[in-house]
PDB file of N, CA and C in Angstrom:
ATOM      1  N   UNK A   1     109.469  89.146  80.538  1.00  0.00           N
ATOM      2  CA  UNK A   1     109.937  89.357  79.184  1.00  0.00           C
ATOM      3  C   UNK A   1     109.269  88.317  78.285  1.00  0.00           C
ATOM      4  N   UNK A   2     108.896  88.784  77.073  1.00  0.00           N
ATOM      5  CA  UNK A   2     108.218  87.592  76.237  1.00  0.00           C
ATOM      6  C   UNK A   2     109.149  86.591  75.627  1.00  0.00           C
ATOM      7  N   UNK A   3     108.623  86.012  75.095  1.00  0.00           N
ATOM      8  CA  UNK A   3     108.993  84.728  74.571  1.00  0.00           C
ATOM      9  C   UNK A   3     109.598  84.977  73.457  1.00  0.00           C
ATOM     10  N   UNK A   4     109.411  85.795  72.780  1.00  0.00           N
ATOM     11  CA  UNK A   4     109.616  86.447  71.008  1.00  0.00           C
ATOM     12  C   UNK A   4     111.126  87.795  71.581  1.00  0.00           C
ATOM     13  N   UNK A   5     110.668  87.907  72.484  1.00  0.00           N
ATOM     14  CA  UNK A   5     111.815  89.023  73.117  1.00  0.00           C
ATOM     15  C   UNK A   5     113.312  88.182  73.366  1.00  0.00           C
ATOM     16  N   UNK A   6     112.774  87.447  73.884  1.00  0.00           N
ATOM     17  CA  UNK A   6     114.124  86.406  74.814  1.00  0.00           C
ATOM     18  C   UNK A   6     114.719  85.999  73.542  1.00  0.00           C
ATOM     19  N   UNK A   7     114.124  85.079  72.138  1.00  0.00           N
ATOM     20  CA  UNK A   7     114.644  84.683  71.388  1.00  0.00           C
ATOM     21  C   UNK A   7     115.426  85.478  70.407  1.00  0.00           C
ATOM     22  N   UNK A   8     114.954  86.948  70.603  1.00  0.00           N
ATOM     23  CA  UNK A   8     115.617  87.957  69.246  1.00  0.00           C
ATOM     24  C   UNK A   8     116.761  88.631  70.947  1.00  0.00           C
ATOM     25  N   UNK A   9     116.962  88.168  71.572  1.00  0.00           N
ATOM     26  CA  UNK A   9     117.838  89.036  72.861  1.00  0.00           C
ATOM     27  C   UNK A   9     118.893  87.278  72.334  1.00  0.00           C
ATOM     28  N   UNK A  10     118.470  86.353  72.428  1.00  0.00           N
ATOM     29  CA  UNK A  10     119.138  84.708  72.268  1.00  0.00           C
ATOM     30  C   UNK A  10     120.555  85.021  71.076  1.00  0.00           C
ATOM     31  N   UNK A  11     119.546  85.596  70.108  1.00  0.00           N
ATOM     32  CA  UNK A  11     120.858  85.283  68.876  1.00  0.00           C
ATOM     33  C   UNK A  11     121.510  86.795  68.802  1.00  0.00           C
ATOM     34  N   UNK A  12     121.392  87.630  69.611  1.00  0.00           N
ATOM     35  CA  UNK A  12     122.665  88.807  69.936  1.00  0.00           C
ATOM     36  C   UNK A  12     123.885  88.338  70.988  1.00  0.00           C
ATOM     37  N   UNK A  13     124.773  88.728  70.362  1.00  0.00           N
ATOM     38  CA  UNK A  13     126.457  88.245  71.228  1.00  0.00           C
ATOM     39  C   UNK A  13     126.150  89.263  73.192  1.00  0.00           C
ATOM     40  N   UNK A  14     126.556  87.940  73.418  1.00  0.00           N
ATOM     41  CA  UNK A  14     126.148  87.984  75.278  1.00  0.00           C
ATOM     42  C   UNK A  14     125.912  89.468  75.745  1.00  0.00           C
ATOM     43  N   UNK A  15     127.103  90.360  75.375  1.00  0.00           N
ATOM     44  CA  UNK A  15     127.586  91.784  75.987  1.00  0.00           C
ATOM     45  C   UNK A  15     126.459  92.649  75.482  1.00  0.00           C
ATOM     46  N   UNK A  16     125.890  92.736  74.156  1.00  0.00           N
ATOM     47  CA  UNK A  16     124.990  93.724  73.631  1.00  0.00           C
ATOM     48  C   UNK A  16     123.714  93.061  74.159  1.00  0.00           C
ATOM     49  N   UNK A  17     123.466  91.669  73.780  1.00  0.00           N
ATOM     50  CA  UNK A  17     122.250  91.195  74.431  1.00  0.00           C
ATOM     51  C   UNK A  17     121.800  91.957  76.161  1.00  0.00           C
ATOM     52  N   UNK A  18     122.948  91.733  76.522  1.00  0.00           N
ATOM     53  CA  UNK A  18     122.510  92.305  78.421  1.00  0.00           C
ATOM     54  C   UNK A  18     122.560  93.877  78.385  1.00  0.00           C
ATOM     55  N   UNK A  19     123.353  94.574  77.595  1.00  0.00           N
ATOM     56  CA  UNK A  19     123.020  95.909  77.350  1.00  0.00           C
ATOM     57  C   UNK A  19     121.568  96.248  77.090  1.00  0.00           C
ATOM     58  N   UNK A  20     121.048  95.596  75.867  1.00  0.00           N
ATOM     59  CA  UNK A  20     119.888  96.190  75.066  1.00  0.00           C
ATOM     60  C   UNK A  20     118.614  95.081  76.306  1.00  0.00           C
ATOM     61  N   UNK A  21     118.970  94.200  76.965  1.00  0.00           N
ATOM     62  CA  UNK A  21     117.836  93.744  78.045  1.00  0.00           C
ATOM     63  C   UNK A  21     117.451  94.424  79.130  1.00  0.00           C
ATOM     64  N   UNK A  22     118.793  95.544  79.952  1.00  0.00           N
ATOM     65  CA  UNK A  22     118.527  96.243  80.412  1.00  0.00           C
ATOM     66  C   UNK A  22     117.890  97.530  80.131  1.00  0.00           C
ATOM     67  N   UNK A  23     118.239  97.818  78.915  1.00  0.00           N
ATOM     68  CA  UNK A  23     117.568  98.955  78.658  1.00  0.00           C
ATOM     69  C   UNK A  23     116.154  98.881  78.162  1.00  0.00           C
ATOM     70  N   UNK A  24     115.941  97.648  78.370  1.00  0.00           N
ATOM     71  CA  UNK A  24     114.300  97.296  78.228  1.00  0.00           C
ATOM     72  C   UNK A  24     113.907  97.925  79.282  1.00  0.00           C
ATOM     73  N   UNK A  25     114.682  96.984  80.375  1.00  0.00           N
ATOM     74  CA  UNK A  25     113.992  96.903  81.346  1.00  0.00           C
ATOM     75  C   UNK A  25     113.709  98.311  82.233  1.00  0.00           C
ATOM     76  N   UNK A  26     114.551  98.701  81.607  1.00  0.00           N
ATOM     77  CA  UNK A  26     114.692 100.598  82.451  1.00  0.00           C
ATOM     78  C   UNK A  26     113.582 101.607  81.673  1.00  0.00           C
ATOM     79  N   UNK A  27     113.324 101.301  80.464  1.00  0.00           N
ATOM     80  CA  UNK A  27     112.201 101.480  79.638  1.00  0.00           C
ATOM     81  C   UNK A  27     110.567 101.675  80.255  1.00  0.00           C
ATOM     82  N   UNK A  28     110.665 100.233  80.386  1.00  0.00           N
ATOM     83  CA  UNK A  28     109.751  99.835  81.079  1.00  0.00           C
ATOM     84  C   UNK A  28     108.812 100.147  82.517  1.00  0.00           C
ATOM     85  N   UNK A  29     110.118 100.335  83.371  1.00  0.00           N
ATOM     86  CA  UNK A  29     110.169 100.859  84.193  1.00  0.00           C
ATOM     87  C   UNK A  29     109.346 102.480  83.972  1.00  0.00           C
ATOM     88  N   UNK A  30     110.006 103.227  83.762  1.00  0.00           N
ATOM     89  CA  UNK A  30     109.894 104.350  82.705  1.00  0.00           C
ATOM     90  C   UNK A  30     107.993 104.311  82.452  1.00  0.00           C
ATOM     91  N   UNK A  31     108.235 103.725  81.464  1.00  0.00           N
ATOM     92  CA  UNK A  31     106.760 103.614  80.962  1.00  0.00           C
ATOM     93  C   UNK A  31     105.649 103.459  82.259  1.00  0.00           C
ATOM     94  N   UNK A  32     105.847 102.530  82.816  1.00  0.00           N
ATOM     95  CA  UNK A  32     105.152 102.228  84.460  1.00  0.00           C
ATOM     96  C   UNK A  32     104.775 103.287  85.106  1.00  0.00           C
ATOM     97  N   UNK A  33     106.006 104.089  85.201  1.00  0.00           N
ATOM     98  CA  UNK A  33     105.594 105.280  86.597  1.00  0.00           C
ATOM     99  C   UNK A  33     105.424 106.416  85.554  1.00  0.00           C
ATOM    100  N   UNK A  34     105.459 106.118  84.564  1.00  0.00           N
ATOM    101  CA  UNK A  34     104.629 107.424  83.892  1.00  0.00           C
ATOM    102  C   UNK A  34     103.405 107.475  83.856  1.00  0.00           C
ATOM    103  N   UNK A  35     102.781 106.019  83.489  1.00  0.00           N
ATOM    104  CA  UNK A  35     101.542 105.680  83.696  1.00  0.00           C
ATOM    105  C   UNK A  35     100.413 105.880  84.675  1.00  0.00           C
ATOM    106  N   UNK A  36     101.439 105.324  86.052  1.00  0.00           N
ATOM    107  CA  UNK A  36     100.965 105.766  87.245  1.00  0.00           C
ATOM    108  C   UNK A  36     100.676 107.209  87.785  1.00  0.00           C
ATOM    109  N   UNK A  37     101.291 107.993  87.134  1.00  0.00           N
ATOM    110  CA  UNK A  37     101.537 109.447  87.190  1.00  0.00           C
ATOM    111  C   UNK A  37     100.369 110.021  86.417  1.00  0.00           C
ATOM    112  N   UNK A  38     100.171 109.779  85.348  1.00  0.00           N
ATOM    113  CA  UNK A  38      98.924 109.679  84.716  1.00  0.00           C
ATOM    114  C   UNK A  38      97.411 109.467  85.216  1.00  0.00           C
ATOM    115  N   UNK A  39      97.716 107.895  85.694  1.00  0.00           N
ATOM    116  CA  UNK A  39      96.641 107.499  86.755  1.00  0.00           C
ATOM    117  C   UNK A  39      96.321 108.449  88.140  1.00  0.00           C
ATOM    118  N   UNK A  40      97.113 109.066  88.336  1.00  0.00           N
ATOM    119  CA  UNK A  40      96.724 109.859  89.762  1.00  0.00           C
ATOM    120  C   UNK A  40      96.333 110.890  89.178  1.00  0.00           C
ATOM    121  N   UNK A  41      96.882 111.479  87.840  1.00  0.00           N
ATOM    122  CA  UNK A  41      96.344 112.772  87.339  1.00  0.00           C
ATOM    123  C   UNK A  41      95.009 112.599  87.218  1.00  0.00           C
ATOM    124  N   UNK A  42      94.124 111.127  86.544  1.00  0.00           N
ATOM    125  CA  UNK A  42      93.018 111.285  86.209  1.00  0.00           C
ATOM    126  C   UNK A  42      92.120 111.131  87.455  1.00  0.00           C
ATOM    127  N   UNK A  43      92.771 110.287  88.323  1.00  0.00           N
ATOM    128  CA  UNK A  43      92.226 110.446  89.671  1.00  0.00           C
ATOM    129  C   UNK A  43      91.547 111.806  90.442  1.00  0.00           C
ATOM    130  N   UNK A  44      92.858 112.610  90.058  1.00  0.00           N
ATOM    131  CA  UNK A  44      92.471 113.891  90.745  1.00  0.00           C
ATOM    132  C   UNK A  44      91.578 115.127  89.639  1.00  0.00           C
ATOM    133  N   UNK A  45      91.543 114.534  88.680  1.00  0.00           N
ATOM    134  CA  UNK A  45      90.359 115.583  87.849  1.00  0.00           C
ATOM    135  C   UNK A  45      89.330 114.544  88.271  1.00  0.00           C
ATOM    136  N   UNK A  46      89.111 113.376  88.455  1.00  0.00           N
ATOM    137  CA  UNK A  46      87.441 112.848  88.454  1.00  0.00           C
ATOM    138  C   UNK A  46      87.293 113.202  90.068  1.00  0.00           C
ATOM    139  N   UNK A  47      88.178 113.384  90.929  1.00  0.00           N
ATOM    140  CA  UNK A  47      87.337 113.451  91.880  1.00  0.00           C
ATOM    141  C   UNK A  47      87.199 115.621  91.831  1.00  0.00           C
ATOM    142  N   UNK A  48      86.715 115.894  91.250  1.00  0.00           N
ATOM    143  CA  UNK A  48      86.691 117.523  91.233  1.00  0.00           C
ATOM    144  C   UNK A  48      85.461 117.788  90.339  1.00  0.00           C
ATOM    145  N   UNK A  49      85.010 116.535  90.011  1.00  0.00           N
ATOM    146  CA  UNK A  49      83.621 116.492  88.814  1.00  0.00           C
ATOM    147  C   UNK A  49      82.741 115.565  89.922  1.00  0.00           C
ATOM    148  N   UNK A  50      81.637 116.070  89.513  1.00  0.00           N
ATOM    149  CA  UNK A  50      80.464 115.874  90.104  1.00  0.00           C
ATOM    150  C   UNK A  50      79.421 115.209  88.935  1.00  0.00           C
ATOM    151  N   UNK A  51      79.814 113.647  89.221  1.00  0.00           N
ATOM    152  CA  UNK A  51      79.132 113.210  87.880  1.00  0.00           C
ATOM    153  C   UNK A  51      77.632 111.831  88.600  1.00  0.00           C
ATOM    154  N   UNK A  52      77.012 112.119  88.163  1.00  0.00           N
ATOM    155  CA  UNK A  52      76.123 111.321  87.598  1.00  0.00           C
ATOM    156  C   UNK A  52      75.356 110.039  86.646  1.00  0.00           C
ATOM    157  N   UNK A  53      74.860 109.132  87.335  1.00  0.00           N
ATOM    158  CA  UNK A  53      74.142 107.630  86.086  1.00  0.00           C
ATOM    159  C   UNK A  53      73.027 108.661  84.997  1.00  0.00           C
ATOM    160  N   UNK A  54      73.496 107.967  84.062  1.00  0.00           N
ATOM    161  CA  UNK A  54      72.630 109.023  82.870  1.00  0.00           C
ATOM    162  C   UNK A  54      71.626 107.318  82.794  1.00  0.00           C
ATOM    163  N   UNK A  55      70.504 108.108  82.931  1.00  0.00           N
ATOM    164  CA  UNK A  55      69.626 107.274  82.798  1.00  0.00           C
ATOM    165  C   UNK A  55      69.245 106.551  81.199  1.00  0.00           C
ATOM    166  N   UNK A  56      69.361 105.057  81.301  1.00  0.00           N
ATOM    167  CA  UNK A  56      69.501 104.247  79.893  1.00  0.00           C
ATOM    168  C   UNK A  56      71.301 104.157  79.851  1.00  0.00           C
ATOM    169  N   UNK A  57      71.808 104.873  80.456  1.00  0.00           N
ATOM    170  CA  UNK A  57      72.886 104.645  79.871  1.00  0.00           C
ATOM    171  C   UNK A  57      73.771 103.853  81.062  1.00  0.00           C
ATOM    172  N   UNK A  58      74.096 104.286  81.913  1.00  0.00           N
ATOM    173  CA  UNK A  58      74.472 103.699  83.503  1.00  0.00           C
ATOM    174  C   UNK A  58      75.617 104.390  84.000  1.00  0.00           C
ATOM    175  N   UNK A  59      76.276 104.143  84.893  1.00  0.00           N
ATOM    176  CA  UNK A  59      77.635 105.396  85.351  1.00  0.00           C
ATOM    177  C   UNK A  59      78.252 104.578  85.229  1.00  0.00           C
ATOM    178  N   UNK A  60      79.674 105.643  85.632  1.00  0.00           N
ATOM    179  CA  UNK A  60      80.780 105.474  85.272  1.00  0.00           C
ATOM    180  C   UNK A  60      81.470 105.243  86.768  1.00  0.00           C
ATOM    181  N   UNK A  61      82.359 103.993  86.634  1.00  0.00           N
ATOM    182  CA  UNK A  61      82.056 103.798  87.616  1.00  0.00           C
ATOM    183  C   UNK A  61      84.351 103.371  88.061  1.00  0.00           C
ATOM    184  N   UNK A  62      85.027 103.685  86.766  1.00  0.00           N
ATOM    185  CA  UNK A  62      86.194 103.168  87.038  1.00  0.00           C
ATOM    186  C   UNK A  62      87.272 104.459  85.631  1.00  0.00           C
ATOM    187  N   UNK A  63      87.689 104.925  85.637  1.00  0.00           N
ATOM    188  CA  UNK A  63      88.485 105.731  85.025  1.00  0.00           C
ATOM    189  C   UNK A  63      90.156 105.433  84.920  1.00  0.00           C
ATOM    190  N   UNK A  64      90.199 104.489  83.962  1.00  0.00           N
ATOM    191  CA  UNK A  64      92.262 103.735  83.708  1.00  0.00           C
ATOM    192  C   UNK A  64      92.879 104.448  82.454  1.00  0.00           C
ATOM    193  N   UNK A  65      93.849 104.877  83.036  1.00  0.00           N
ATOM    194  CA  UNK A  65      94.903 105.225  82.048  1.00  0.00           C
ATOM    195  C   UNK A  65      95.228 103.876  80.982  1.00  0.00           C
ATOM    196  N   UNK A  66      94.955 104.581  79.789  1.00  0.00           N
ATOM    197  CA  UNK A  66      94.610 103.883  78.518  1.00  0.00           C
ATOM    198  C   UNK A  66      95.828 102.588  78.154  1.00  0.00           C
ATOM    199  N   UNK A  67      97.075 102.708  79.210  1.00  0.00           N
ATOM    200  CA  UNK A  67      98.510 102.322  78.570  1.00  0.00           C
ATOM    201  C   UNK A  67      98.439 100.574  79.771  1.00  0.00           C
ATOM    202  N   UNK A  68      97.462 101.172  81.066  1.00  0.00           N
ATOM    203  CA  UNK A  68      97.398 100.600  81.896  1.00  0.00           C
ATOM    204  C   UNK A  68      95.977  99.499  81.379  1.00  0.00           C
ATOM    205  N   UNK A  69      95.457  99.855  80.983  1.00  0.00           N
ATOM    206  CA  UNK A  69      94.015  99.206  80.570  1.00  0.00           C
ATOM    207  C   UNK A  69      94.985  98.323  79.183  1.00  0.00           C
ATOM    208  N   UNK A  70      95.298  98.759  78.784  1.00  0.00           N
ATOM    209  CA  UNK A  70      95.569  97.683  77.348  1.00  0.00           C
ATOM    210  C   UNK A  70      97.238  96.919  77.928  1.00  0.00           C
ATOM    211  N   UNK A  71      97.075  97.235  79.312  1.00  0.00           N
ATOM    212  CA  UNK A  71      98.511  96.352  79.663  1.00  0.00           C
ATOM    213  C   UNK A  71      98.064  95.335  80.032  1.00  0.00           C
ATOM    214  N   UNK A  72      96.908  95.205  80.781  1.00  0.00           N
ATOM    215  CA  UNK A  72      96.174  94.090  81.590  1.00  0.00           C
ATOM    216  C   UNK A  72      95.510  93.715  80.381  1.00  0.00           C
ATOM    217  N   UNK A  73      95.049  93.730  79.499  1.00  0.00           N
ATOM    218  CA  UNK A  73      94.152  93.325  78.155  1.00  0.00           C
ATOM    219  C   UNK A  73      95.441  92.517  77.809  1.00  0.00           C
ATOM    220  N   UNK A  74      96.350  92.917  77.011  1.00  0.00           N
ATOM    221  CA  UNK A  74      97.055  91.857  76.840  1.00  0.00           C
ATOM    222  C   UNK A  74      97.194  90.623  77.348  1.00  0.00           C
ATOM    223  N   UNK A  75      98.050  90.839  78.603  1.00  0.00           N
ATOM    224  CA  UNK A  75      98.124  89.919  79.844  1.00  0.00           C
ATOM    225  C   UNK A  75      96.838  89.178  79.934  1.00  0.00           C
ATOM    226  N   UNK A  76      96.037  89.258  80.371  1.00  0.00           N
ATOM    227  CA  UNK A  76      94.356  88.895  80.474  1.00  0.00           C
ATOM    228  C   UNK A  76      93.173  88.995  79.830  1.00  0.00           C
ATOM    229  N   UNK A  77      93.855  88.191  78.351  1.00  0.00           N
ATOM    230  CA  UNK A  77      92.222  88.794  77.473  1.00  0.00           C
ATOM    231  C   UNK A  77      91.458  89.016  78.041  1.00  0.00           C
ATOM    232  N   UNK A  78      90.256  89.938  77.514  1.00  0.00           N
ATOM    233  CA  UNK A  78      88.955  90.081  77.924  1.00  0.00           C
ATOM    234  C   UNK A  78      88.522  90.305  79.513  1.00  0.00           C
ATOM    235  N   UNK A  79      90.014  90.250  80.488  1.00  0.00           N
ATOM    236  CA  UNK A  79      89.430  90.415  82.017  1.00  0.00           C
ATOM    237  C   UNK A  79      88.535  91.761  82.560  1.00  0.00           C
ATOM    238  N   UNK A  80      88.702  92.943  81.503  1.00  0.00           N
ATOM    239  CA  UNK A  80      87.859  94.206  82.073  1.00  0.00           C
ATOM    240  C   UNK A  80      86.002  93.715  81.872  1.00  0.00           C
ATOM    241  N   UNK A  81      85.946  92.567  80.595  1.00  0.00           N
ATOM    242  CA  UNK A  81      84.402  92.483  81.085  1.00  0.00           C
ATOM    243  C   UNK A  81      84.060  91.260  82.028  1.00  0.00           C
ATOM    244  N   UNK A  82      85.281  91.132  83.059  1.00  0.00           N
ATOM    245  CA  UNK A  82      85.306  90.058  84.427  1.00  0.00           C
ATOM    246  C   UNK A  82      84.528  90.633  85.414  1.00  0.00           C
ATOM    247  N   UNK A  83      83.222  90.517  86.117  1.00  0.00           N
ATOM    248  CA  UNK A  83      82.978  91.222  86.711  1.00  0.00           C
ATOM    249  C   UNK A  83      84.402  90.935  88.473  1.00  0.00           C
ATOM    250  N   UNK A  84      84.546  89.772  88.463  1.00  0.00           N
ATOM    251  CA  UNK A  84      85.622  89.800  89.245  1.00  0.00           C
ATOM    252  C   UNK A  84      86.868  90.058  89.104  1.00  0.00           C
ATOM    253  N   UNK A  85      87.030  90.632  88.487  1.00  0.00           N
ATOM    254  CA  UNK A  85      88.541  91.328  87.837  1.00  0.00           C
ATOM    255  C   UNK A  85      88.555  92.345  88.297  1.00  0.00           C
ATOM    256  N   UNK A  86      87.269  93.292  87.989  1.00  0.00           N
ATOM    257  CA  UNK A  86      87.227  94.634  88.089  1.00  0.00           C
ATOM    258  C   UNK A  86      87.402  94.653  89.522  1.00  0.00           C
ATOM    259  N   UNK A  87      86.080  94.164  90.255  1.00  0.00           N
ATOM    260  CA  UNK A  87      86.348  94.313  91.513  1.00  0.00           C
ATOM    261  C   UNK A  87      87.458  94.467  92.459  1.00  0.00           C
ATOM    262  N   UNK A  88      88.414  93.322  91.840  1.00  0.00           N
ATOM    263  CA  UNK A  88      89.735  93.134  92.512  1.00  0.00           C
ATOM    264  C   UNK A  88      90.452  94.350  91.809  1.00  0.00           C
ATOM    265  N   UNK A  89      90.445  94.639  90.445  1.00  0.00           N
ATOM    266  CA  UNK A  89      91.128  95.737  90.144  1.00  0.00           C
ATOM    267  C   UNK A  89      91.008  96.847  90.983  1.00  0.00           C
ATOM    268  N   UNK A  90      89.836  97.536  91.469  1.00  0.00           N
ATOM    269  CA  UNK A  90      89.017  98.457  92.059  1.00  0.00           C
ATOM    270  C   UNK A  90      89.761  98.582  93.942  1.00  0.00           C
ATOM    271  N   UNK A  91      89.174  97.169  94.105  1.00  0.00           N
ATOM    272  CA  UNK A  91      90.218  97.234  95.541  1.00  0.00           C
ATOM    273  C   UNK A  91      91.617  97.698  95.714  1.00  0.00           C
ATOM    274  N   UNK A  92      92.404  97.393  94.394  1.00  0.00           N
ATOM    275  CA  UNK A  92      94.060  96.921  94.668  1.00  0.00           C
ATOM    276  C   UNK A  92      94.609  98.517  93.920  1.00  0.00           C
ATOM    277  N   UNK A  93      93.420  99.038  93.025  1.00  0.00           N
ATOM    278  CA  UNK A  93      93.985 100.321  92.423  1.00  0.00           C
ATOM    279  C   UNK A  93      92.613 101.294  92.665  1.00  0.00           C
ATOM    280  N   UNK A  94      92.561 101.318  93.830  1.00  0.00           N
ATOM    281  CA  UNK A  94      91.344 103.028  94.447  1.00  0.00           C
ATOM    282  C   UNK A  94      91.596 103.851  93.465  1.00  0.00           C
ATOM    283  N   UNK A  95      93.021 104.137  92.549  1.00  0.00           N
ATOM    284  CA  UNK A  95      92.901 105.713  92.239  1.00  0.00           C
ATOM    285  C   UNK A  95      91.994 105.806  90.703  1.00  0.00           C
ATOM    286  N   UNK A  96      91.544 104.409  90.479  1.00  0.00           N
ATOM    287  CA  UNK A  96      90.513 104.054  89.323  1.00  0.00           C
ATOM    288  C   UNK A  96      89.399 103.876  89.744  1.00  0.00           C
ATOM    289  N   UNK A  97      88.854 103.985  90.769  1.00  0.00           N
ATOM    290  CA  UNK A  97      87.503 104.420  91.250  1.00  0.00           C
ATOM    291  C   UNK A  97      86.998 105.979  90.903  1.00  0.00           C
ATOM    292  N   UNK A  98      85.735 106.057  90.581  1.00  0.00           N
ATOM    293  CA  UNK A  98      85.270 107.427  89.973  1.00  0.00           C
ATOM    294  C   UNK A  98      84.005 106.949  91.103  1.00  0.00           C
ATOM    295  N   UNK A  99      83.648 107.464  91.839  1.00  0.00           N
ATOM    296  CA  UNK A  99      82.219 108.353  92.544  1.00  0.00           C
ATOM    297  C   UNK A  99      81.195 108.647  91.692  1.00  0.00           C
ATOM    298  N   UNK A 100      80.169 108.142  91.254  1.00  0.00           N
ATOM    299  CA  UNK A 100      79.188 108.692  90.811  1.00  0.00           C
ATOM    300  C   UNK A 100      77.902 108.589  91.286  1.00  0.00           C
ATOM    301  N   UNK A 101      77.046 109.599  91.329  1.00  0.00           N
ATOM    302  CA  UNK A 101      75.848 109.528  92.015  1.00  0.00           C
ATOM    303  C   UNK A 101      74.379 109.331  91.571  1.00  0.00           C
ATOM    304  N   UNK A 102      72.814 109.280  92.311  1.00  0.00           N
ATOM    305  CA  UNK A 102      72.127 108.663  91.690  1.00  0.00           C
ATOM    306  C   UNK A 102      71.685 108.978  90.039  1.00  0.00           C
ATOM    307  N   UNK A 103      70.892 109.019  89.357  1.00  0.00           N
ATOM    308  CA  UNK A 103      70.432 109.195  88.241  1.00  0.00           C
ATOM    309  C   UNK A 103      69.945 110.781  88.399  1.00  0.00           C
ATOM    310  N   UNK A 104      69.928 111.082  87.393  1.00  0.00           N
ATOM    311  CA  UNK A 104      69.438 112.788  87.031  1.00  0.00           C
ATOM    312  C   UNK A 104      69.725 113.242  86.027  1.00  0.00           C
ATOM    313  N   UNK A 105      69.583 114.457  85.707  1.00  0.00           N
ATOM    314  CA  UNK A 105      69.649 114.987  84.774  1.00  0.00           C
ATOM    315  C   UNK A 105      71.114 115.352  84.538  1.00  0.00           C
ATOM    316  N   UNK A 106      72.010 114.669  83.669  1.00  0.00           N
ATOM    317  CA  UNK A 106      73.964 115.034  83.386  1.00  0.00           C
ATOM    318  C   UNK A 106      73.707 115.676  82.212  1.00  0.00           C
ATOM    319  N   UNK A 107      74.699 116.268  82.026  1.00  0.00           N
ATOM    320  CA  UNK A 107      74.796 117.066  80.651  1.00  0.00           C
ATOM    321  C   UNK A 107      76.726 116.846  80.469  1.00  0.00           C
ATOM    322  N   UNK A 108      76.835 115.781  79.490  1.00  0.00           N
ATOM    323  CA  UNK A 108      78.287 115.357  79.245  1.00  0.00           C
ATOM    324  C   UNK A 108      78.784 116.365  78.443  1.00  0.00           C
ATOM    325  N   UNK A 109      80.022 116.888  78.317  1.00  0.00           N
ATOM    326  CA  UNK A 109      80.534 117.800  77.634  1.00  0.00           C
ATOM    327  C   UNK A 109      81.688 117.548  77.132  1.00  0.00           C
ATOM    328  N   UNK A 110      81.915 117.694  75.823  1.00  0.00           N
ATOM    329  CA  UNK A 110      83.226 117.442  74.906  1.00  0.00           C
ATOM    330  C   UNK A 110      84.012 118.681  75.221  1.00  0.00           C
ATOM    331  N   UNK A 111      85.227 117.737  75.599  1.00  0.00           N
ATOM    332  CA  UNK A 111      86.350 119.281  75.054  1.00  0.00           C
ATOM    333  C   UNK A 111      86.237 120.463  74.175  1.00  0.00           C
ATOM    334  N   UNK A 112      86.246 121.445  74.686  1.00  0.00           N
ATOM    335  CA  UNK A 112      86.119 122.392  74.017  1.00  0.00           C
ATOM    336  C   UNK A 112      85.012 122.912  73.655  1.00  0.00           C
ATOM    337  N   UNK A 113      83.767 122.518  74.357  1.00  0.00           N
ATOM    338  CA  UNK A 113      82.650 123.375  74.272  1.00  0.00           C
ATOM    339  C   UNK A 113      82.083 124.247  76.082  1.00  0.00           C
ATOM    340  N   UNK A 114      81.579 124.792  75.630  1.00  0.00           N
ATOM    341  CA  UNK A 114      81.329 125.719  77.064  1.00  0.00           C
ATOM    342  C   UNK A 114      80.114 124.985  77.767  1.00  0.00           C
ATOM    343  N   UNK A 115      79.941 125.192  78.898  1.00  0.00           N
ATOM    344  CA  UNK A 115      78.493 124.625  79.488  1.00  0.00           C
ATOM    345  C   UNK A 115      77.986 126.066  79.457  1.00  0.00           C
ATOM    346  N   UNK A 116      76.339 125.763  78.847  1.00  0.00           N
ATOM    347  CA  UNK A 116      75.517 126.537  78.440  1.00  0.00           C
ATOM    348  C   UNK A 116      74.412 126.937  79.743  1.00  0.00           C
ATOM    349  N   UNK A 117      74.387 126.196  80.550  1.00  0.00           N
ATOM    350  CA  UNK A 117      73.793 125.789  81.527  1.00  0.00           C
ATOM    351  C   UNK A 117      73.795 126.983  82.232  1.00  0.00           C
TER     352      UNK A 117
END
């Protein structure tokens, strides 16, 4: 719990304070395994794509649910351009690993357009 949290939870009378702390905390909770739920969703569309290093540009090499990426940003300024962060991220959360293979010819596609191909 933060520091700015604890002090505005400090000057509420004991009974509502532990009411409204738990319901952080169940919140939170909440928020977590939704996230995670998320994270396996994107897991299981990248592994069903067959993607490729676009040459000049480089692959893709880690795919995080956006709620999960700016949770650790907080917590850890700047640790996603750690190259040892990632790594350890990578080990400890597989379902943010994306597969990509050597260089060739990719053709990236925005929502909502057809492959012409």
């Amino acid at each position: 719990m933060s520091d700015t949290l604890k002090e505005i939870l400090s000057d509420i009378p004991g009974e509502i304070a532990a009411g409204a702390a738990e319901e952080l905390a169940s919140q939170w909770e909440s928020t977590a395994i939704h996230a995670a739920d998320r994270q396996e969703a994107i897991a299981a569309a990248r592994a069903s794509e067959t993607l490729n290093a676009v040459d000049g540009i480089g692959y893709l090499d880690m795919s995080v649910d956006g709620q999960i990426y700016h949770w650790w940003n907080h917590h850890l300024p700047g640790c996603w351009r750690d190259p040892d962060f990632r790594t350890w991220f990578k080990r400890n959360f597989p379902s943010t690993v994306v597969r990509s293979g050597g260089t060739g010819k990719t053709m990236i596609l925005m929502p909502g357009l057809r492959k012409a191909a």
